[in-house]
PDB file of N, CA and C in Angstrom:
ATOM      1  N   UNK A   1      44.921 -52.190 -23.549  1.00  0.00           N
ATOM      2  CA  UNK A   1      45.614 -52.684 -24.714  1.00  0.00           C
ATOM      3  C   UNK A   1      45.981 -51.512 -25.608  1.00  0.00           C
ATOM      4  N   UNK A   2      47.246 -51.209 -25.740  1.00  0.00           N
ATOM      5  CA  UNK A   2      47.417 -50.098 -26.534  1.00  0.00           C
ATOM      6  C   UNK A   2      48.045 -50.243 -27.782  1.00  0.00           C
ATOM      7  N   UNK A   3      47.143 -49.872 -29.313  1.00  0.00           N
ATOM      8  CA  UNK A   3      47.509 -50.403 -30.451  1.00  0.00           C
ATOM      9  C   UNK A   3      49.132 -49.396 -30.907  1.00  0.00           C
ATOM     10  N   UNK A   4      49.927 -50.148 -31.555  1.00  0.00           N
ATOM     11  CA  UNK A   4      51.000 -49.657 -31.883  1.00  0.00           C
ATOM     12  C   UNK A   4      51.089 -49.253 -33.420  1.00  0.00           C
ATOM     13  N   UNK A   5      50.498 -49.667 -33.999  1.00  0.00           N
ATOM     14  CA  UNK A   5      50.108 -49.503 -36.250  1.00  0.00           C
ATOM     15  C   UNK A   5      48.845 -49.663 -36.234  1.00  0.00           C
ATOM     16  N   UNK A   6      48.733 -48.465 -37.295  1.00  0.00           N
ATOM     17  CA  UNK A   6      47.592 -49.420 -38.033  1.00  0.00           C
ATOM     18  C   UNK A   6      47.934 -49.234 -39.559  1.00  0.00           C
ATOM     19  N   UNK A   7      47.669 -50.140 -40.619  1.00  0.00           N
ATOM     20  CA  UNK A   7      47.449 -49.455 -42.108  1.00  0.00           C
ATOM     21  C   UNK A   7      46.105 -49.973 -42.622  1.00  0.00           C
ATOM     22  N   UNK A   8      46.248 -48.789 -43.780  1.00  0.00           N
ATOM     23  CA  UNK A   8      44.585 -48.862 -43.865  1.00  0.00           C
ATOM     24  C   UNK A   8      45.081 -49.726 -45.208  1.00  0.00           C
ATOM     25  N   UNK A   9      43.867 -51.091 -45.513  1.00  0.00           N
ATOM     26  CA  UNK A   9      44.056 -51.632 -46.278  1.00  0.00           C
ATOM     27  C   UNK A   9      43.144 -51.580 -47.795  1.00  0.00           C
ATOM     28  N   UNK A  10      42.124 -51.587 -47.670  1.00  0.00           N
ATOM     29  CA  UNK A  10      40.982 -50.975 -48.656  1.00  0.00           C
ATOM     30  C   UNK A  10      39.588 -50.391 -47.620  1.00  0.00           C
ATOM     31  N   UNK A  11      38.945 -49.644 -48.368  1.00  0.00           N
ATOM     32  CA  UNK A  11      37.444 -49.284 -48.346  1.00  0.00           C
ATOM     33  C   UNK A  11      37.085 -49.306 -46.741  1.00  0.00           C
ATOM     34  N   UNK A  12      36.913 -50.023 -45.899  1.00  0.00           N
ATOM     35  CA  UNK A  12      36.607 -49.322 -44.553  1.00  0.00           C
ATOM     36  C   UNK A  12      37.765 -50.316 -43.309  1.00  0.00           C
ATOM     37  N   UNK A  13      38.433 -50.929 -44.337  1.00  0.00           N
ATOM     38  CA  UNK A  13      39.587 -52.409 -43.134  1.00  0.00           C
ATOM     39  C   UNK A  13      41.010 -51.465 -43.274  1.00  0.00           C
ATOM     40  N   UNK A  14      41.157 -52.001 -41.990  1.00  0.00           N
ATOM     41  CA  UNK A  14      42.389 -51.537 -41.628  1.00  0.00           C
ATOM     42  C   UNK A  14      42.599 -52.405 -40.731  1.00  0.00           C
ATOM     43  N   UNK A  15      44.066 -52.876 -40.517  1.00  0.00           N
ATOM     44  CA  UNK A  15      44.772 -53.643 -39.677  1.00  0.00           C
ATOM     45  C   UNK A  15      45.437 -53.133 -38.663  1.00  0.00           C
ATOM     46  N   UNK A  16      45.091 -53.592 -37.511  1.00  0.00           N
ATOM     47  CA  UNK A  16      45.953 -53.127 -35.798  1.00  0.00           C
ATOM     48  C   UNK A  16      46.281 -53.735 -35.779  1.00  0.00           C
ATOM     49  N   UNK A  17      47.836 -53.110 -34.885  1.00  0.00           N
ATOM     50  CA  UNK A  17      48.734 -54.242 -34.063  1.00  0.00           C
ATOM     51  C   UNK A  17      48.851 -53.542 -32.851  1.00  0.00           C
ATOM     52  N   UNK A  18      48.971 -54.645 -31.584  1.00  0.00           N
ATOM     53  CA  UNK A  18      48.621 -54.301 -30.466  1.00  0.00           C
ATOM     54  C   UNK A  18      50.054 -54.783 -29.973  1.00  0.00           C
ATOM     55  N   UNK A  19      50.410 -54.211 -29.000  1.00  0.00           N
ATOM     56  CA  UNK A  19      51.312 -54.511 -28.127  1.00  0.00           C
ATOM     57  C   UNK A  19      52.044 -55.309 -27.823  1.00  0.00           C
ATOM     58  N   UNK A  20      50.928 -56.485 -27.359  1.00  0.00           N
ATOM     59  CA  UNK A  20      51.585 -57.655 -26.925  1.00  0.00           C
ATOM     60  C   UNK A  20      51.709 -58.708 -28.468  1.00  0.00           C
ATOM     61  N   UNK A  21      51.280 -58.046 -29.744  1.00  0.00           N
ATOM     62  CA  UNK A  21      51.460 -58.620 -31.244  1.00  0.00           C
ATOM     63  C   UNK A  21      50.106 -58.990 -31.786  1.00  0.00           C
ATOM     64  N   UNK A  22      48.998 -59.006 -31.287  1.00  0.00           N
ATOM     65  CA  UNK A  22      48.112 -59.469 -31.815  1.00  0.00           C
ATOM     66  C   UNK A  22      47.474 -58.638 -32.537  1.00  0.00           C
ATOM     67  N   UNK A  23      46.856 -58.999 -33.933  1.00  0.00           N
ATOM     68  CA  UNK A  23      46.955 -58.491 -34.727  1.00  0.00           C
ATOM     69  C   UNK A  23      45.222 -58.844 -35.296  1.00  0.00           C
ATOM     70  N   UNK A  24      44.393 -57.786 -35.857  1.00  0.00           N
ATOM     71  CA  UNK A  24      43.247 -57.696 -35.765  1.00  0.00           C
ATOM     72  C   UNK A  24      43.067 -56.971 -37.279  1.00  0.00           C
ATOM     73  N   UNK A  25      42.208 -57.461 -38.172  1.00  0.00           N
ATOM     74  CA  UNK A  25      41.794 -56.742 -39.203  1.00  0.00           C
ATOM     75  C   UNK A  25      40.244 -55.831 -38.909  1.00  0.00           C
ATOM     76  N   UNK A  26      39.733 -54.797 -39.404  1.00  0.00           N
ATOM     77  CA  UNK A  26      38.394 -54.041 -38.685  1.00  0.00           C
ATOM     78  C   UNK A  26      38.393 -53.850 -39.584  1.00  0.00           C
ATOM     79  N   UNK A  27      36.462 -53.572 -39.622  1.00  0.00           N
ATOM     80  CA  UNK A  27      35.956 -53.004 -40.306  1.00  0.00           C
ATOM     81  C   UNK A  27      35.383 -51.799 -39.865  1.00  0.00           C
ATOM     82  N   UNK A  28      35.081 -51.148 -40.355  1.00  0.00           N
ATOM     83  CA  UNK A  28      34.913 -49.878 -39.675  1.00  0.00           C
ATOM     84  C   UNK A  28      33.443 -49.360 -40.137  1.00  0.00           C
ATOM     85  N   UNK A  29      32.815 -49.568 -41.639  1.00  0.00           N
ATOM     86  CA  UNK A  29      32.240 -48.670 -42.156  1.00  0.00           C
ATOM     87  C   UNK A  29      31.272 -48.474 -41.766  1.00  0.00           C
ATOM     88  N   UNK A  30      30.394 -49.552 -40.792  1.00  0.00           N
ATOM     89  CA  UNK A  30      29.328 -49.382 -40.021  1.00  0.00           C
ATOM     90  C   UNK A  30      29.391 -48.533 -39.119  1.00  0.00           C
ATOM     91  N   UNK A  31      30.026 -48.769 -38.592  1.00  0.00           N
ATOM     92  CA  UNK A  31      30.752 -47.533 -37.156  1.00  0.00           C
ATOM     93  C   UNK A  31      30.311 -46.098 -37.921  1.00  0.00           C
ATOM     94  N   UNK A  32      31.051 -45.732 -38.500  1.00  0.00           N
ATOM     95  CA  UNK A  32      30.884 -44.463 -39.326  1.00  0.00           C
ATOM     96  C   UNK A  32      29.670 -44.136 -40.105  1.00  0.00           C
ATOM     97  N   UNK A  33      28.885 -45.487 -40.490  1.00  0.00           N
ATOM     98  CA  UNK A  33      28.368 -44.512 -41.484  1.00  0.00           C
ATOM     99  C   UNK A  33      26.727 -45.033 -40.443  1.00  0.00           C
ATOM    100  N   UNK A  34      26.938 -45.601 -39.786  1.00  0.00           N
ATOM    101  CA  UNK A  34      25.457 -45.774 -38.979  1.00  0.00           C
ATOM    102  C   UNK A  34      25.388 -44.681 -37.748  1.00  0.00           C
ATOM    103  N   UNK A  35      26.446 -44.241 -37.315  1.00  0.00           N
ATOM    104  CA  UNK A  35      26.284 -43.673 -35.797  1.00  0.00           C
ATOM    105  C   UNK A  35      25.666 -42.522 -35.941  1.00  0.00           C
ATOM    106  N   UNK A  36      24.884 -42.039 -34.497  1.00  0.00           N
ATOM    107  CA  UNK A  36      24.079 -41.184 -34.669  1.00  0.00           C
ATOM    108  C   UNK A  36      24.518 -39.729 -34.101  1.00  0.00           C
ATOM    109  N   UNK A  37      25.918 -39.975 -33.781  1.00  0.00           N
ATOM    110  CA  UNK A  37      27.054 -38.712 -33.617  1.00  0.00           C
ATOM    111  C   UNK A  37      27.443 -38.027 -34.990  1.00  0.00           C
ATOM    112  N   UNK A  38      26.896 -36.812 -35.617  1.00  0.00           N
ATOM    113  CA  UNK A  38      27.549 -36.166 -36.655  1.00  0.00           C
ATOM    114  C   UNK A  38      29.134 -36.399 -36.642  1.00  0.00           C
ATOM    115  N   UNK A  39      29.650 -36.358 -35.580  1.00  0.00           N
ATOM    116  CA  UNK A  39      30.615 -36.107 -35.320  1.00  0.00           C
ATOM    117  C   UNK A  39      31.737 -36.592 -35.867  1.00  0.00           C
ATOM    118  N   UNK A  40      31.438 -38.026 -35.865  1.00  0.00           N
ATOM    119  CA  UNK A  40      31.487 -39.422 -36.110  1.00  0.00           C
ATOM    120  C   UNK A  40      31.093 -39.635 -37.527  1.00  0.00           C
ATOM    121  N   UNK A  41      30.559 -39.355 -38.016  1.00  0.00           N
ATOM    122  CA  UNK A  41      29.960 -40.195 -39.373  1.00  0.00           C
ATOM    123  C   UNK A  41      30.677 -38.695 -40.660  1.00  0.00           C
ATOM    124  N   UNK A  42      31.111 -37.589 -39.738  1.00  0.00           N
ATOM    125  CA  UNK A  42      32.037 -36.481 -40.516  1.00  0.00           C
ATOM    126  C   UNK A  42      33.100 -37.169 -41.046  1.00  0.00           C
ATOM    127  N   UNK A  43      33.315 -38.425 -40.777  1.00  0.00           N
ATOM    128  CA  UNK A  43      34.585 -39.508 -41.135  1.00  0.00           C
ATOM    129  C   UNK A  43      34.804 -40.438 -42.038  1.00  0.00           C
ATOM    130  N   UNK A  44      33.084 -40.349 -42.102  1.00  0.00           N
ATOM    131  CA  UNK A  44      32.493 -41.959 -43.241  1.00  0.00           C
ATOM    132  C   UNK A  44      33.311 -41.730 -44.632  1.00  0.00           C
ATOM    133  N   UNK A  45      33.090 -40.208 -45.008  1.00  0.00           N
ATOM    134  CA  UNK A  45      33.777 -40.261 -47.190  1.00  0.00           C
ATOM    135  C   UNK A  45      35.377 -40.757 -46.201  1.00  0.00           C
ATOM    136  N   UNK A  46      35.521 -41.399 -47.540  1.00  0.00           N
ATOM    137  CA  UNK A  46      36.969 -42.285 -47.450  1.00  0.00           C
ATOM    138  C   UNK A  46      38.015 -41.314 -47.910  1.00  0.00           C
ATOM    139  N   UNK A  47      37.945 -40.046 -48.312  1.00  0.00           N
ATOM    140  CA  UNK A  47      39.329 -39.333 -48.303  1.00  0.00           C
ATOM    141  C   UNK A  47      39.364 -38.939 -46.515  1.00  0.00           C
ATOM    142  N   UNK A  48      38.369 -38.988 -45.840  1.00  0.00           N
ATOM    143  CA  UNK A  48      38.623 -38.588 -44.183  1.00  0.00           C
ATOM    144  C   UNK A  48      38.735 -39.663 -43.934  1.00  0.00           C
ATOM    145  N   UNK A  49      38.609 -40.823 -44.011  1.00  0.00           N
ATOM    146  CA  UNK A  49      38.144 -41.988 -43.012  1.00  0.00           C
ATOM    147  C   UNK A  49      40.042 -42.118 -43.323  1.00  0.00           C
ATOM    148  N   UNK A  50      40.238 -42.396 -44.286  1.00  0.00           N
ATOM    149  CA  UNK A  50      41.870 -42.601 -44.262  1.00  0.00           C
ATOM    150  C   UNK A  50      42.626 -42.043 -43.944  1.00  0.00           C
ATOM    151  N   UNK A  51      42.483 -40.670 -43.082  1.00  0.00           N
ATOM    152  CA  UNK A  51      43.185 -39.661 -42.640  1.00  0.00           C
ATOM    153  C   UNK A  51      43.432 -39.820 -40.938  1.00  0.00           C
ATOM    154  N   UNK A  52      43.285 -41.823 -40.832  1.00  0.00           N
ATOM    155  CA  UNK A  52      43.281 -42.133 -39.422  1.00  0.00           C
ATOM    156  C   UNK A  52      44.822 -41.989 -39.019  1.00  0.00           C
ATOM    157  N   UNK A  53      45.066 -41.936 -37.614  1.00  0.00           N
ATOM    158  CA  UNK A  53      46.388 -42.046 -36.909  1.00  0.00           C
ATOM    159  C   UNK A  53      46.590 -43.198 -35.373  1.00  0.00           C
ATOM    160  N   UNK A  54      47.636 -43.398 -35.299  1.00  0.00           N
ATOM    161  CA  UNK A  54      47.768 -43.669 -33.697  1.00  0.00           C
ATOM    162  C   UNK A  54      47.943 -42.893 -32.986  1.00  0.00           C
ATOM    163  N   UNK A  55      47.635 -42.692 -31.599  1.00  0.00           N
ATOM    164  CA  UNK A  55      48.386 -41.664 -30.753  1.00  0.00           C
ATOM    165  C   UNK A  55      48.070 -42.017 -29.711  1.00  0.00           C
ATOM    166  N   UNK A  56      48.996 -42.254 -28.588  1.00  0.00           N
ATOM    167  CA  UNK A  56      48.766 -42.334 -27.647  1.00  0.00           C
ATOM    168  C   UNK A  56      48.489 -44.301 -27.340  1.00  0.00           C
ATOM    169  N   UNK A  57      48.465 -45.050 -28.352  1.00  0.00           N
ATOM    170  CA  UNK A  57      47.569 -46.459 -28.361  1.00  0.00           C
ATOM    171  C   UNK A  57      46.292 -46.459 -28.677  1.00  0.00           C
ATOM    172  N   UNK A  58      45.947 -45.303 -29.518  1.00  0.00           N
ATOM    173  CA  UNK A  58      44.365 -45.012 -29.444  1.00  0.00           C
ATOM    174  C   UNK A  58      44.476 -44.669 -30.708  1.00  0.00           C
ATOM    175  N   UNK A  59      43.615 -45.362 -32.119  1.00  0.00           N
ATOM    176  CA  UNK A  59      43.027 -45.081 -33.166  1.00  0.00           C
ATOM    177  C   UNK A  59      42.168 -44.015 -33.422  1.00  0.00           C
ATOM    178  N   UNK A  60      42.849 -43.023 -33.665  1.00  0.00           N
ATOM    179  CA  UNK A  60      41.841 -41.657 -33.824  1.00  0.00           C
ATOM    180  C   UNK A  60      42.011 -40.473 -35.623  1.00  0.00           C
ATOM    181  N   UNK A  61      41.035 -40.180 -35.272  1.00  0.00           N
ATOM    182  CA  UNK A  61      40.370 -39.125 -36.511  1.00  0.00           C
ATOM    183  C   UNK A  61      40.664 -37.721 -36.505  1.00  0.00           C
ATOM    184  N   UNK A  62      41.017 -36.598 -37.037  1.00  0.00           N
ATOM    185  CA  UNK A  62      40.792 -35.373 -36.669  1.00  0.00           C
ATOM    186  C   UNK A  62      41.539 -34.783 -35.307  1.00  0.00           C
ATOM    187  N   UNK A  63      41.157 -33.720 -35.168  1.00  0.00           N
ATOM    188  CA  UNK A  63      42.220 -33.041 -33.661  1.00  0.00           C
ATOM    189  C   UNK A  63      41.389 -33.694 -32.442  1.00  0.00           C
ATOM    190  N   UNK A  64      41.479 -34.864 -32.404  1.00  0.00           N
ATOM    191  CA  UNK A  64      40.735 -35.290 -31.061  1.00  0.00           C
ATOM    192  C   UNK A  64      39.515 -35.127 -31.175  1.00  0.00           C
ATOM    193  N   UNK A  65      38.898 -35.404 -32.411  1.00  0.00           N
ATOM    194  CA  UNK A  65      37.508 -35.664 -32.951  1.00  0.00           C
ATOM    195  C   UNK A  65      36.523 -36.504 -32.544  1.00  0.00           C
ATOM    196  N   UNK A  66      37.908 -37.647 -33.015  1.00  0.00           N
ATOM    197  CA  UNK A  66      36.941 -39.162 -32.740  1.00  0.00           C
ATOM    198  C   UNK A  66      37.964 -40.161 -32.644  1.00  0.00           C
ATOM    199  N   UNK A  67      37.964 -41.417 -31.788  1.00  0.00           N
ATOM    200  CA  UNK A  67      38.671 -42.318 -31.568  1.00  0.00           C
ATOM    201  C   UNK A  67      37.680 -43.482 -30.903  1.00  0.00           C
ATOM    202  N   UNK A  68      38.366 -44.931 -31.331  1.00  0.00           N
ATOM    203  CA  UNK A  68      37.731 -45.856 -30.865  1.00  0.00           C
ATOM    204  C   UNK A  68      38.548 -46.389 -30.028  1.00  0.00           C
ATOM    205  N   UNK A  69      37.783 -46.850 -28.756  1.00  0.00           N
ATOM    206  CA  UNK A  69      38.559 -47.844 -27.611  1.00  0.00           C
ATOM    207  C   UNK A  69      39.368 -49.291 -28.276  1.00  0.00           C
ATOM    208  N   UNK A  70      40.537 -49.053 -27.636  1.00  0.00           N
ATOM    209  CA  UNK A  70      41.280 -49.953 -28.220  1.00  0.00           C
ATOM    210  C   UNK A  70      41.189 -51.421 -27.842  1.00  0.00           C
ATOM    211  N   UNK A  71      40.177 -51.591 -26.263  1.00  0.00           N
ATOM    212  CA  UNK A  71      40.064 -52.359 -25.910  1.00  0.00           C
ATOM    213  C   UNK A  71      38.697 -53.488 -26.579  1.00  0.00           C
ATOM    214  N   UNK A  72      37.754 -51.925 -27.079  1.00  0.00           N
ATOM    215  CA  UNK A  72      37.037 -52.839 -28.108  1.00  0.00           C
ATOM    216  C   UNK A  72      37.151 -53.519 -29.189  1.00  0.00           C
ATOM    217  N   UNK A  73      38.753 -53.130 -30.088  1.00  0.00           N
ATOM    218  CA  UNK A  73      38.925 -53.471 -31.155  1.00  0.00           C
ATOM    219  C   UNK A  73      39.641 -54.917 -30.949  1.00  0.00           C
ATOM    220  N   UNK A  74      40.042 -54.754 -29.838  1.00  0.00           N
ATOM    221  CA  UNK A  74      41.270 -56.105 -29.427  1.00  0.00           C
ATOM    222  C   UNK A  74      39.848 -56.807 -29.204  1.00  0.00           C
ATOM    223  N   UNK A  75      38.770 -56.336 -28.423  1.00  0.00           N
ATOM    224  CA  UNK A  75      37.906 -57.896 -28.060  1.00  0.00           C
ATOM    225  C   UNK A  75      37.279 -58.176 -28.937  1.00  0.00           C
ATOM    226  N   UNK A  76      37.551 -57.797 -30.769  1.00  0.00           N
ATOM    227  CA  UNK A  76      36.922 -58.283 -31.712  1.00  0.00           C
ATOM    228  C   UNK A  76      35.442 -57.967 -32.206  1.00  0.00           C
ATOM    229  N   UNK A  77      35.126 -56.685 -31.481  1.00  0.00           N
ATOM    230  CA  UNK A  77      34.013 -56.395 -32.018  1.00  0.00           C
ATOM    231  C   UNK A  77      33.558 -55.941 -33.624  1.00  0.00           C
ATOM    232  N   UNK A  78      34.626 -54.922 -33.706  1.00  0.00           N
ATOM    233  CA  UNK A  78      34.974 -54.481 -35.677  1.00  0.00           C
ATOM    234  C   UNK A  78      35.790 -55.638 -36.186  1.00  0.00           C
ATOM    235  N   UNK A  79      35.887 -56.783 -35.977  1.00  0.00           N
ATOM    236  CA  UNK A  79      36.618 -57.736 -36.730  1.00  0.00           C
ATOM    237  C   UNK A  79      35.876 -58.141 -37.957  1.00  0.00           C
ATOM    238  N   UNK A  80      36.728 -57.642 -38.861  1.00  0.00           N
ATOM    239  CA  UNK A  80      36.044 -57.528 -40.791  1.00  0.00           C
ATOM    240  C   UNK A  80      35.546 -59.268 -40.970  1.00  0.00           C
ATOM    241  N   UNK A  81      34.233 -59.216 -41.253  1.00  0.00           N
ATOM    242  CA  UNK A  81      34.136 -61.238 -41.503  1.00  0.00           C
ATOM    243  C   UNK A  81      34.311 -61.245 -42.945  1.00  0.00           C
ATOM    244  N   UNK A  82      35.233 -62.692 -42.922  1.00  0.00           N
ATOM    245  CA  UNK A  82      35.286 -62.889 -44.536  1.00  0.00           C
ATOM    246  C   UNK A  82      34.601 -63.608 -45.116  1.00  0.00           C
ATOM    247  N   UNK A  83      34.686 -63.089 -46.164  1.00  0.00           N
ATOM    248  CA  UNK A  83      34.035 -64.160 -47.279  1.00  0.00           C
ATOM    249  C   UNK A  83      34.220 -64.734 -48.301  1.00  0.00           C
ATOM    250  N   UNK A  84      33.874 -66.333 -47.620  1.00  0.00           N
ATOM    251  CA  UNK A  84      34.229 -67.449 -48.593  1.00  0.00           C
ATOM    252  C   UNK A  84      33.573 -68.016 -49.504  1.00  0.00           C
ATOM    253  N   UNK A  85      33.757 -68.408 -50.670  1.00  0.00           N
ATOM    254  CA  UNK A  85      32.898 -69.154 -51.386  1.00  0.00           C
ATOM    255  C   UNK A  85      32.720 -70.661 -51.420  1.00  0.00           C
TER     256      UNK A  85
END
């Protein structure tokens, strides 16, 4: 599944669009700020975390730093839950 946009919307969500149109809001900030890759969590302050791109269909960080599988984001794993009152 290769994502075609993303924009970042506030604080760790950002919205993909995938290929065939489906369209996925993520959260991200766990990803970043729990993982036990420096590498990875070099991403968490939000002047980097927003410095994301597409390339290739692949959501990535930095010169080929860090990127998440696109196939995980389509099967809804970072899908931001909302909240209702």
């Amino acid at each position: 599944m290769n994502i075609t946009e993303a924009t970042y919307l506030h604080d760790y969500l950002i919205e993909v669009r995938f290929k065939d149109g489906t369209i996925r809001t993520i959260d991200l900030e766990s990803f970043f700020k729990s993982s036990r890759l420096q590498l990875v969590r070099k991403f968490y302050p939000l002047e980097l975390f927003r410095q994301f791109r597409v390339e290739d269909g692949v959501l990535c960080w930095g010169d080929n730093e860090c990127d998440i599988n696109p196939n995980n984001i389509y099967s809804g794993i970072y899908d931001a839950q909302l909240v209702t009152d």
